[in-house]
N, C-alpha and C. Protein backbone atom coordinates (compact mmCIF):
# COMPACT_ATOMS: atom_id res chain seq x y z
N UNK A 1 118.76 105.51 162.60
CA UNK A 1 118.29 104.40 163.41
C UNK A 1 117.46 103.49 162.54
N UNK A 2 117.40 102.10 162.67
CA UNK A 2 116.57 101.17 162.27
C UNK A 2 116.73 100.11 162.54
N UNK A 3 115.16 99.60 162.59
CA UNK A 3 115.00 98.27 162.94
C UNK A 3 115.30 96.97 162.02
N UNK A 4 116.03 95.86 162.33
CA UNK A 4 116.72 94.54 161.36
C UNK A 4 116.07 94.07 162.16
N UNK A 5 115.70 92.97 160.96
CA UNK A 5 115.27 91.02 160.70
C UNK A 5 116.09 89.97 160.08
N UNK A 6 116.41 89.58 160.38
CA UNK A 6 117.05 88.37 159.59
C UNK A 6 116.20 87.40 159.51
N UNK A 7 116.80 86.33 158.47
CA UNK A 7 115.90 85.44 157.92
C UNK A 7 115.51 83.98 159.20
N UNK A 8 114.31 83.86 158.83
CA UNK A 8 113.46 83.08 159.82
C UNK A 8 114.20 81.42 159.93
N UNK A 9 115.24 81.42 160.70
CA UNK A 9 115.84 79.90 160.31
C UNK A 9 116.24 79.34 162.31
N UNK A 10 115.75 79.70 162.76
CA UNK A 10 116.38 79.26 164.17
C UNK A 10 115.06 78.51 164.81
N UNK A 11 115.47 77.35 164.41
CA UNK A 11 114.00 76.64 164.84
C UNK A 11 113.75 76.18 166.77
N UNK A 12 112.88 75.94 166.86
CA UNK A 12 112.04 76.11 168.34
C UNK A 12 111.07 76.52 168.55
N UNK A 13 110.29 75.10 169.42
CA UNK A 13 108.47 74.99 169.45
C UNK A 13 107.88 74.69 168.27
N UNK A 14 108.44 74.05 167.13
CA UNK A 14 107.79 73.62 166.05
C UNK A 14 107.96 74.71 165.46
N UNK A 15 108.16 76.19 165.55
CA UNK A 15 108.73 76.80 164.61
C UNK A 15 109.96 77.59 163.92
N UNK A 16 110.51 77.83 163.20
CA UNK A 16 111.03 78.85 162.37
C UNK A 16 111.48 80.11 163.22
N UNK A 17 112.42 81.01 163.54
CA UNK A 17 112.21 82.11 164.01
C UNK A 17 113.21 83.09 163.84
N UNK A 18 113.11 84.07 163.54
CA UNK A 18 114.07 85.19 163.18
C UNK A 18 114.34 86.58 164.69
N UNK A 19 115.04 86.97 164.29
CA UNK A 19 115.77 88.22 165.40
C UNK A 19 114.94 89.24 165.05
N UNK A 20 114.74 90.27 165.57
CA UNK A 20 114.42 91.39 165.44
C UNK A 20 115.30 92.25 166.47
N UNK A 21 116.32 93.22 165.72
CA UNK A 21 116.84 94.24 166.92
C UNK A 21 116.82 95.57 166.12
N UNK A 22 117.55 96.47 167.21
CA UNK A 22 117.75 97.85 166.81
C UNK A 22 119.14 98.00 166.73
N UNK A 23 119.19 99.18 165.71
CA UNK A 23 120.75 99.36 165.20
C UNK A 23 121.66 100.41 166.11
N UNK A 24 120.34 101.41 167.39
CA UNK A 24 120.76 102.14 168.25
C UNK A 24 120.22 102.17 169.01
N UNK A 25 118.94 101.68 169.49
CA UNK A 25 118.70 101.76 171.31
C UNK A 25 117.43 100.69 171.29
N UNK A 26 117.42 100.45 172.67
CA UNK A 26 116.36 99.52 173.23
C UNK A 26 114.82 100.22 173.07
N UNK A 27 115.02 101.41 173.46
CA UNK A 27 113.25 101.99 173.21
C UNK A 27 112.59 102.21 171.84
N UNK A 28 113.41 102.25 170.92
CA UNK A 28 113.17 102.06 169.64
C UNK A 28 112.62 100.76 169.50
N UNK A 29 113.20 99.89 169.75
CA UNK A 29 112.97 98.43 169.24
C UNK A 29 111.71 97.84 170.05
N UNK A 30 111.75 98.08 171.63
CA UNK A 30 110.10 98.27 172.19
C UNK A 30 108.74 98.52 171.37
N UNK A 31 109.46 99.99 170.83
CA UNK A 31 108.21 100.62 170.95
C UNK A 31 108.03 99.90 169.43
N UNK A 32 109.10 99.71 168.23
CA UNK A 32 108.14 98.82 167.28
C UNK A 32 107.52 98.05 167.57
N UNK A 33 108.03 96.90 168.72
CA UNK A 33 107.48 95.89 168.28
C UNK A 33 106.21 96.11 169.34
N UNK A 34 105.60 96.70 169.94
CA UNK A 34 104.25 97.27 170.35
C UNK A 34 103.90 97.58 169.64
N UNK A 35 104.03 98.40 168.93
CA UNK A 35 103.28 98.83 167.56
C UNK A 35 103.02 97.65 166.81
N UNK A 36 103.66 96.37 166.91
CA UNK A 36 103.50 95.36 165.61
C UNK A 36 103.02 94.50 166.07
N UNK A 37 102.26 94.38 167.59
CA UNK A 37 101.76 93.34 168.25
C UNK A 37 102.96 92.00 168.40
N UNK A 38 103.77 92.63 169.16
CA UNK A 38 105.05 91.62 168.96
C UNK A 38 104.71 91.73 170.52
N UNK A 39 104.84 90.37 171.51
CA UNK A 39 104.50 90.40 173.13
C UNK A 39 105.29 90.50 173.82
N UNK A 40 106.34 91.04 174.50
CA UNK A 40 107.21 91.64 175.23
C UNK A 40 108.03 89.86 175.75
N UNK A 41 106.67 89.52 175.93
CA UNK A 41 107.54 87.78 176.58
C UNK A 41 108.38 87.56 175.20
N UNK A 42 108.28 87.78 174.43
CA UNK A 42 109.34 87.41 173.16
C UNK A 42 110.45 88.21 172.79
N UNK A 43 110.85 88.97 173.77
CA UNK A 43 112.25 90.23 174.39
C UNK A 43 113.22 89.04 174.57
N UNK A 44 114.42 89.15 174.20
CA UNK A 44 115.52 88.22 174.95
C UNK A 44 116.70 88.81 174.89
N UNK A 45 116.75 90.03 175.75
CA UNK A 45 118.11 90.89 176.38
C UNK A 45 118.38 91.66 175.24
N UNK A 46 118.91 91.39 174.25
CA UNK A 46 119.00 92.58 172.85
C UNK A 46 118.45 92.16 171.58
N UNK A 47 116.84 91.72 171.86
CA UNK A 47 116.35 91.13 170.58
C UNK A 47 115.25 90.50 170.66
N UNK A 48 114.26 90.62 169.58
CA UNK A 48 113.42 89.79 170.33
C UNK A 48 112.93 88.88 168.93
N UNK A 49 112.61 87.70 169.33
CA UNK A 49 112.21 86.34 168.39
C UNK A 49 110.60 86.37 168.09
N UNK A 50 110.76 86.33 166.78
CA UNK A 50 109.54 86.58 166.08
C UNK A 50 109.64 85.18 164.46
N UNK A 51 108.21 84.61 164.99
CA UNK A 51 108.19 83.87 164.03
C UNK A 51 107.95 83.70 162.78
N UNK A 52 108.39 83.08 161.80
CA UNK A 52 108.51 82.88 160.59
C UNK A 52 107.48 83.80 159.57
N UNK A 53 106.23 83.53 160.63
CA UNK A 53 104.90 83.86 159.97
C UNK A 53 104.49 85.27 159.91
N UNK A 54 105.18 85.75 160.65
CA UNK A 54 105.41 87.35 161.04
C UNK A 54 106.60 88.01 160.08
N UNK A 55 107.24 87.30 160.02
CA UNK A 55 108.62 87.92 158.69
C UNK A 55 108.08 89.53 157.81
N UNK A 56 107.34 88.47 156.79
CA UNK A 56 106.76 89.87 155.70
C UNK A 56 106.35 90.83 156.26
N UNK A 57 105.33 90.44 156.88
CA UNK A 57 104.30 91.87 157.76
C UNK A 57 105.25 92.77 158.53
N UNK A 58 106.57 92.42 159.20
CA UNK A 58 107.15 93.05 159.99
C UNK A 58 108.45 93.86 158.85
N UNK A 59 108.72 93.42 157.71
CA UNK A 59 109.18 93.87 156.66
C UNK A 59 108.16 94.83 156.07
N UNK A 60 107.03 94.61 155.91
CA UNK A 60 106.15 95.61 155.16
C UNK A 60 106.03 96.98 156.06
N UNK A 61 106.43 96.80 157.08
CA UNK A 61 106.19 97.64 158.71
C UNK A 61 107.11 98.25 158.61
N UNK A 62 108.51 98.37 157.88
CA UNK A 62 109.47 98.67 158.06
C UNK A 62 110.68 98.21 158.97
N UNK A 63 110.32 97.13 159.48
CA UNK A 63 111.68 96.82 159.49
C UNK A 63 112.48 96.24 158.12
N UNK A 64 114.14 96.23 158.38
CA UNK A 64 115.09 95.88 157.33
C UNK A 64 115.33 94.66 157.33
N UNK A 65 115.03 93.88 156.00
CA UNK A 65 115.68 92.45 156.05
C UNK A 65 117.29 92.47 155.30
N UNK A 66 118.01 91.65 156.85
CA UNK A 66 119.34 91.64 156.63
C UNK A 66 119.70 90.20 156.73
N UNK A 67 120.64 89.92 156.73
CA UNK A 67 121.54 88.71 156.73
C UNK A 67 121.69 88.36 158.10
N UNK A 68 121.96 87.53 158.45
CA UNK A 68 122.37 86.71 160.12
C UNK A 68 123.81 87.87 160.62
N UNK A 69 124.58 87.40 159.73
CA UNK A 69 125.73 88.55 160.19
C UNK A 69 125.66 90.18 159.92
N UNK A 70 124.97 90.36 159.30
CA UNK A 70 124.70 92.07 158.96
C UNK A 70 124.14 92.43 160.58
N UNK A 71 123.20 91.99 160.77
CA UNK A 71 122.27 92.19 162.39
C UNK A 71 123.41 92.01 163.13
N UNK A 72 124.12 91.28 163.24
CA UNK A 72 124.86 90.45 164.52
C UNK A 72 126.13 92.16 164.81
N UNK A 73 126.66 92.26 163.50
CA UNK A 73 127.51 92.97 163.70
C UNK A 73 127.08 94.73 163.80
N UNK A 74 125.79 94.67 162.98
CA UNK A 74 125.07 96.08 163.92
C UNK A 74 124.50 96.30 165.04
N UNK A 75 124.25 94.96 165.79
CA UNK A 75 124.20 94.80 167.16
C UNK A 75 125.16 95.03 167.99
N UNK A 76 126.56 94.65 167.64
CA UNK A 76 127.37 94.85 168.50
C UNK A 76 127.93 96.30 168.17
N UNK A 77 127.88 96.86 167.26
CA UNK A 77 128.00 98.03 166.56
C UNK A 77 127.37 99.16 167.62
N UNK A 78 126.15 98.87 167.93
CA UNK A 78 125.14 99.83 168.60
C UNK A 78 125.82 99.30 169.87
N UNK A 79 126.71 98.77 170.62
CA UNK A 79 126.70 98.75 171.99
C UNK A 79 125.66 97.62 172.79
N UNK A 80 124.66 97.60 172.04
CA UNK A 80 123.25 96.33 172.78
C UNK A 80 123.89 95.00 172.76
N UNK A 81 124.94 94.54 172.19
CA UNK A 81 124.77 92.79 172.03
C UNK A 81 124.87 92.44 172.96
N UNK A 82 124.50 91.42 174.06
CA UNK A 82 124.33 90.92 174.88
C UNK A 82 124.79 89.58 174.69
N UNK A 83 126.63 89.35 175.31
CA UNK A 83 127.23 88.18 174.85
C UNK A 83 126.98 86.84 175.17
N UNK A 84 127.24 85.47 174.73
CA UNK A 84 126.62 83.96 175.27
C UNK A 84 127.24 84.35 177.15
N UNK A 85 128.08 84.73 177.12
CA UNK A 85 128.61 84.60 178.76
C UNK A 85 127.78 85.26 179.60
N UNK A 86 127.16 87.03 178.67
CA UNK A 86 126.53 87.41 179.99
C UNK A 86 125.51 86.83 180.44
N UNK A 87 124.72 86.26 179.10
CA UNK A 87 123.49 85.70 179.42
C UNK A 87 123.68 84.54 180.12
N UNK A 88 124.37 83.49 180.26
CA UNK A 88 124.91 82.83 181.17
C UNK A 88 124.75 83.47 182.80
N UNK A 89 125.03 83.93 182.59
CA UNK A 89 125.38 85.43 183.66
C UNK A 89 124.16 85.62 184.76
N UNK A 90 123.54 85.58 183.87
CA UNK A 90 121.90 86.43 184.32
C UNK A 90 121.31 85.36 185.30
């Protein structure tokens, strides 16, 4: 199991912002980002957005810095991705 970052490029609110998910379950990825002072309002169905400024520290923490598509496809890999339609959906 482990937690991925990709690089901080999805801009919104004036900033920068990168993914944070898990490569096998949702309580994993919770409970890091509690541990990393990451605020639950920043959850968005299989991932949660963390800004630019947070990158290193959350790399030094152990999460993995990956590529945009490395995450994307171990997201859907683990079963979690949560597609543009469902979220539509919701």
């Amino acid at each position: 199991m482990a937690i991925l970052i990709d690089d901080p490029r999805w801009p919104a609110h004036g900033l920068l912002w990168a993914h944070l998910v898990s490569d096998a379950n949702l309580g994993e990825l919770h409970e890091f980002a509690a541990a990393n002072g990451i605020p639950l309002r920043g959850f968005d169905l299989d991932h949660y957005d963390v800004p630019r400024e947070g990158h290193a520290r959350l790399v030094a923490a152990g999460a993995q810095h990956v590529d945009g598509h490395t995450l994307v496809r171990a997201l859907i890999a683990s079963g979690l991705r949560v597609t543009a339609r469902e979220r539509r959906g919701r």
